[in-house]
PDB file of N, CA and C in Angstrom:
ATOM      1  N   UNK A   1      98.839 109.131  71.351  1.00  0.00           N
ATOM      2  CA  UNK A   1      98.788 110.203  72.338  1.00  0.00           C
ATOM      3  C   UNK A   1      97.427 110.281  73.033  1.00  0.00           C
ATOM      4  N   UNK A   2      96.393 110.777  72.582  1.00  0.00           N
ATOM      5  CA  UNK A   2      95.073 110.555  72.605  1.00  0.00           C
ATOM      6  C   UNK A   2      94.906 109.152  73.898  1.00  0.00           C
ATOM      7  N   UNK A   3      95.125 108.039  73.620  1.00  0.00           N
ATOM      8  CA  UNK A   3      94.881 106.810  74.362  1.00  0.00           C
ATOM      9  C   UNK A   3      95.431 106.894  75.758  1.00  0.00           C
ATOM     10  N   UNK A   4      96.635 107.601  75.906  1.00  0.00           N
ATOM     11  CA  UNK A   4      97.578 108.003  77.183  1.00  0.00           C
ATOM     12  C   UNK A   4      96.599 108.855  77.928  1.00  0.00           C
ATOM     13  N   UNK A   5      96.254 109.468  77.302  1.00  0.00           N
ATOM     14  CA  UNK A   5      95.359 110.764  78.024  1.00  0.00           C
ATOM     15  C   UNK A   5      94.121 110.120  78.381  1.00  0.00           C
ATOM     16  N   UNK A   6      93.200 109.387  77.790  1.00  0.00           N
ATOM     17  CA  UNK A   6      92.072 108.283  78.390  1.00  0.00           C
ATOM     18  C   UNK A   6      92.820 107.529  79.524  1.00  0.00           C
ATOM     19  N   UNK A   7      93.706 107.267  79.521  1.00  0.00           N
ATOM     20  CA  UNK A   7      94.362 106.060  80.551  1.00  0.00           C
ATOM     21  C   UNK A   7      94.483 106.563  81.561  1.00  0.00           C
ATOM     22  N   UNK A   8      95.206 108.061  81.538  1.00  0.00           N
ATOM     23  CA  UNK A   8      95.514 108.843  82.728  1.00  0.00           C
ATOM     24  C   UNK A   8      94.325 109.421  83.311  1.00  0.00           C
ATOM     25  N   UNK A   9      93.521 109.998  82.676  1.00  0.00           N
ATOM     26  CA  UNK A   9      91.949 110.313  83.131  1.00  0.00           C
ATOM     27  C   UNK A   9      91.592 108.967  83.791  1.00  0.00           C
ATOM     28  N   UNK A  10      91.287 107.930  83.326  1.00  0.00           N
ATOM     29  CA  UNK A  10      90.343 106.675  83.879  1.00  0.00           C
ATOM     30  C   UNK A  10      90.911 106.620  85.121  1.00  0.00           C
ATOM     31  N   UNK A  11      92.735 106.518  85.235  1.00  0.00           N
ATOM     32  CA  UNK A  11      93.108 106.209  86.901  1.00  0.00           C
ATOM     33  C   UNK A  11      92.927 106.951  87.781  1.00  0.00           C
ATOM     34  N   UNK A  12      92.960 108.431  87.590  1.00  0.00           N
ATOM     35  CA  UNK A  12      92.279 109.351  88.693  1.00  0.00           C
ATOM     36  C   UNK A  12      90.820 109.423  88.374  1.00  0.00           C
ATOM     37  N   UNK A  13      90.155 109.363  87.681  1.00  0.00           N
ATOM     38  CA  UNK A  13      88.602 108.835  88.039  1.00  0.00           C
ATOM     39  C   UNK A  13      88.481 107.670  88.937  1.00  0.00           C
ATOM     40  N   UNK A  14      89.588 106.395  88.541  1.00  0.00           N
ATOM     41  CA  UNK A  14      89.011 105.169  89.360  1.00  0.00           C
ATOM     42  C   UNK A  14      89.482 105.649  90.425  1.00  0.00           C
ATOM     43  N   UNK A  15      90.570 106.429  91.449  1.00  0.00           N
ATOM     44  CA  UNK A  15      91.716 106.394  91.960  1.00  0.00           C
ATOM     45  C   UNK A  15      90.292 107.649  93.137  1.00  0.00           C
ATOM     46  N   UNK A  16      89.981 108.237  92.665  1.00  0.00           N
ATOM     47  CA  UNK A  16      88.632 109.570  93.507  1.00  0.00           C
ATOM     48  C   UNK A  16      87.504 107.718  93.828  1.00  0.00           C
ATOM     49  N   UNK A  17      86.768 107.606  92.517  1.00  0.00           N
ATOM     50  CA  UNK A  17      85.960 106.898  92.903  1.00  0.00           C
ATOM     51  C   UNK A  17      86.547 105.393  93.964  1.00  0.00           C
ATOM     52  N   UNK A  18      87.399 105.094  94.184  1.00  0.00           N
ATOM     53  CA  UNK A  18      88.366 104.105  95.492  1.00  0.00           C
ATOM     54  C   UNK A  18      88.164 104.851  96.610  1.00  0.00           C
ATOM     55  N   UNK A  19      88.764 106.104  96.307  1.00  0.00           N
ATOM     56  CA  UNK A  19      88.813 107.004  97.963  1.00  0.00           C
ATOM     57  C   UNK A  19      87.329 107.214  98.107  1.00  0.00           C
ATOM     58  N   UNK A  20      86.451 107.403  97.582  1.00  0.00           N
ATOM     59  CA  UNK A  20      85.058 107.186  97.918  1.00  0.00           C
ATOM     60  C   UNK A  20      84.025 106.284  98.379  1.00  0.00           C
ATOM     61  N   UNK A  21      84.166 105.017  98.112  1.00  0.00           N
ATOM     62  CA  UNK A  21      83.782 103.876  98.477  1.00  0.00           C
ATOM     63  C   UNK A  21      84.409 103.440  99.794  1.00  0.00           C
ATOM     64  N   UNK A  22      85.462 103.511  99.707  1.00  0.00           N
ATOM     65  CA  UNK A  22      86.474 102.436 100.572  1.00  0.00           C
ATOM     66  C   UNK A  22      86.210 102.392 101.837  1.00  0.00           C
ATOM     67  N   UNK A  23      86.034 103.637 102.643  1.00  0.00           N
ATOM     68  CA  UNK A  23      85.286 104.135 104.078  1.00  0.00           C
ATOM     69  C   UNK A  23      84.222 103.405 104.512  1.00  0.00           C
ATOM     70  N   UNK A  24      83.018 102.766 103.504  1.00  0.00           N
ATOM     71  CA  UNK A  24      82.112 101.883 103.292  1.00  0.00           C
ATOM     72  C   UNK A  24      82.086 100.331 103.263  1.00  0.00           C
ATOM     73  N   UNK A  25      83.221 100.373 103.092  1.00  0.00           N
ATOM     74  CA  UNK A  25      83.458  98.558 103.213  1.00  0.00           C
ATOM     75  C   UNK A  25      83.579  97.731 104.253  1.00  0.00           C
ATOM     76  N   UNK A  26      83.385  97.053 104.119  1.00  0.00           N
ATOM     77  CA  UNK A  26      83.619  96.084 105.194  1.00  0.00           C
ATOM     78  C   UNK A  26      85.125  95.309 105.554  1.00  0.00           C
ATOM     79  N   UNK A  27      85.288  95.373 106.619  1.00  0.00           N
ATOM     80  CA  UNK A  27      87.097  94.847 106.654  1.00  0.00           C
ATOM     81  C   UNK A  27      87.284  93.370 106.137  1.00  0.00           C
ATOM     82  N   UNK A  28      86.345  92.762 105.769  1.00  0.00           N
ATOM     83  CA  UNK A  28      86.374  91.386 104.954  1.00  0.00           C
ATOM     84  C   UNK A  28      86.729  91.796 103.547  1.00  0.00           C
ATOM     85  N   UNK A  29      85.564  92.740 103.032  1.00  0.00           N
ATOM     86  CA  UNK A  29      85.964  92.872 101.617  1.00  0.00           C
ATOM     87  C   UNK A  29      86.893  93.473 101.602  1.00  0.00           C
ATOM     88  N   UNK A  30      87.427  94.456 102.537  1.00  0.00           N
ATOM     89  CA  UNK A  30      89.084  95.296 102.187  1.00  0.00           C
ATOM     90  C   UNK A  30      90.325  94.552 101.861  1.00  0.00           C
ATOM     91  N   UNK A  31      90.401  93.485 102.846  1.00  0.00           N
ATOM     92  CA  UNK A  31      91.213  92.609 103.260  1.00  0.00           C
ATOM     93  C   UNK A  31      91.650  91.478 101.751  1.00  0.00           C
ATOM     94  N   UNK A  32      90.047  91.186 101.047  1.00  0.00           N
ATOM     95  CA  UNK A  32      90.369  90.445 100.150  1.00  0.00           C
ATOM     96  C   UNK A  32      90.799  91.290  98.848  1.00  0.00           C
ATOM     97  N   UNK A  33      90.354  92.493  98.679  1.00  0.00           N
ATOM     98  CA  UNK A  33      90.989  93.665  97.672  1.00  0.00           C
ATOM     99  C   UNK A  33      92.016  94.160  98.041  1.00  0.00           C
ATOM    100  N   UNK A  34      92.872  93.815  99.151  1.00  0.00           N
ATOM    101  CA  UNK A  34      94.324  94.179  98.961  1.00  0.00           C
ATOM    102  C   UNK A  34      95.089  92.967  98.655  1.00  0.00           C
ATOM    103  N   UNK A  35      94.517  91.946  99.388  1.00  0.00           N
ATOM    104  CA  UNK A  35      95.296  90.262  99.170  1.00  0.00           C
ATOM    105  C   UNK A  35      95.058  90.226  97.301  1.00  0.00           C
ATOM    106  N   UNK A  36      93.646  90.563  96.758  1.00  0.00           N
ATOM    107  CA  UNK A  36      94.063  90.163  95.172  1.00  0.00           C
ATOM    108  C   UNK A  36      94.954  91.057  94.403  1.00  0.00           C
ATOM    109  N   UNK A  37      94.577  92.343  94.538  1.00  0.00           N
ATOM    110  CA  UNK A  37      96.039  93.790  94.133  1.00  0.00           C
ATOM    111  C   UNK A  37      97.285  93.083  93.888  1.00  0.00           C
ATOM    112  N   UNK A  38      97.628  92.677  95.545  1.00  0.00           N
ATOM    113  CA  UNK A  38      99.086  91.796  95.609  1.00  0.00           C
ATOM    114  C   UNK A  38      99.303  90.245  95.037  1.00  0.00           C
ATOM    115  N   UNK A  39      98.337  89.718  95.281  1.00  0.00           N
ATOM    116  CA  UNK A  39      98.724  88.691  94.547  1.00  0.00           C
ATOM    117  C   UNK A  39      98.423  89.109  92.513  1.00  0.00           C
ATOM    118  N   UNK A  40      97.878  90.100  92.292  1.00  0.00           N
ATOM    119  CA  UNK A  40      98.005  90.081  90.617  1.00  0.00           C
ATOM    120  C   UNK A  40      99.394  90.780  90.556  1.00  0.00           C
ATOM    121  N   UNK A  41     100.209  91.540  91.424  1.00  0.00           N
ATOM    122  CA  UNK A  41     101.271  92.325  91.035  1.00  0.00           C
ATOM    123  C   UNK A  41     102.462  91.185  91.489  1.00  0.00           C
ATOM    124  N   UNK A  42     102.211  89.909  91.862  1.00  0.00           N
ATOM    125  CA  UNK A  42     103.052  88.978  91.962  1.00  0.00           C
ATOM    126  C   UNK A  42     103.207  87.859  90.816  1.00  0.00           C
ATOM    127  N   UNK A  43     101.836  87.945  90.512  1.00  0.00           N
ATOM    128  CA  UNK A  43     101.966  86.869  88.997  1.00  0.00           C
ATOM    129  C   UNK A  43     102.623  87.463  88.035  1.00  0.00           C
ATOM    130  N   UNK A  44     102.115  88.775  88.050  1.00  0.00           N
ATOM    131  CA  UNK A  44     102.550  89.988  87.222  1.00  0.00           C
ATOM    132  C   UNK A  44     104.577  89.823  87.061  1.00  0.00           C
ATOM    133  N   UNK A  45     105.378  89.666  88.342  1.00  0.00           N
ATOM    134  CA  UNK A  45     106.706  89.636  87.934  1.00  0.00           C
ATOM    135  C   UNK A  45     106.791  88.252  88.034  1.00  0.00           C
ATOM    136  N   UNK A  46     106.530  87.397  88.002  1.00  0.00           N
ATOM    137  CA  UNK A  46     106.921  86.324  87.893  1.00  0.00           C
ATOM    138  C   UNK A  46     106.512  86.136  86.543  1.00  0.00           C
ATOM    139  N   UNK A  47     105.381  86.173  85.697  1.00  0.00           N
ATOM    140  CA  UNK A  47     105.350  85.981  84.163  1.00  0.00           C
ATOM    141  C   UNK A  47     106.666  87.298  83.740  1.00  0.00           C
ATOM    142  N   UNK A  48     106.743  87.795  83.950  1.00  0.00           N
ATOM    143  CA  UNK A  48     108.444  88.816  83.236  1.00  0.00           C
ATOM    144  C   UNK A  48     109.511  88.326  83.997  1.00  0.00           C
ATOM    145  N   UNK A  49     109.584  88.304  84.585  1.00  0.00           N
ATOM    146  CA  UNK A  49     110.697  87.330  85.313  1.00  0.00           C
ATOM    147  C   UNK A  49     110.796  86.053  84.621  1.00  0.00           C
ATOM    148  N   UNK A  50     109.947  85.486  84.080  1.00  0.00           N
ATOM    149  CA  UNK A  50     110.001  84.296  83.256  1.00  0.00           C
ATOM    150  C   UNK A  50     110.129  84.333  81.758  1.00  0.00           C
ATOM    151  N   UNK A  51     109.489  85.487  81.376  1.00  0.00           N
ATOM    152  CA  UNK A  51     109.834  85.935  79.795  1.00  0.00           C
ATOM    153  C   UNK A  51     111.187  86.416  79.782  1.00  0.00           C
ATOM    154  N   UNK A  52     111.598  87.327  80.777  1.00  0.00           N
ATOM    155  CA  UNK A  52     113.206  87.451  80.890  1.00  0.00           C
ATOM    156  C   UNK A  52     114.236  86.304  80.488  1.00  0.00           C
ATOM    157  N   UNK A  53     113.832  85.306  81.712  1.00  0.00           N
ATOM    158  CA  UNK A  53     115.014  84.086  81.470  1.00  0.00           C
ATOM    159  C   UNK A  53     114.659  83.028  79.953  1.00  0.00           C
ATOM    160  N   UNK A  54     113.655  83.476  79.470  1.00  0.00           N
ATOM    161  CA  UNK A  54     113.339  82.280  78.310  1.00  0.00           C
ATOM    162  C   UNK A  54     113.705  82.917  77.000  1.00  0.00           C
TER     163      UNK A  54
END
């Protein structure tokens, strides 16, 4: 229980500290922090998509 509640705290800490920075960036670095997001949430179903069929 305890660990859920650290987890959920850390993502709205990281989730304030994102909306804070982000205004600051440069459209190079934005560009490559949304391209890696998506490409980890693509490896992401394709390794379960693959533990599925095996």
């Amino acid at each position: 229980m305890p660990k859920y509640l650290i987890l959920g705290l850390l993502v709205v800490i990281l989730t304030f500290m994102i909306m804070n920075k982000w205004p600051k960036l440069k459209e190079n670095t934005k560009n490559k922090l949304i391209s890696s997001i998506f490409g980890i949430i693509a490896i992401g179903f394709v390794i379960l998509i693959s533990l599925l069929i095996f």
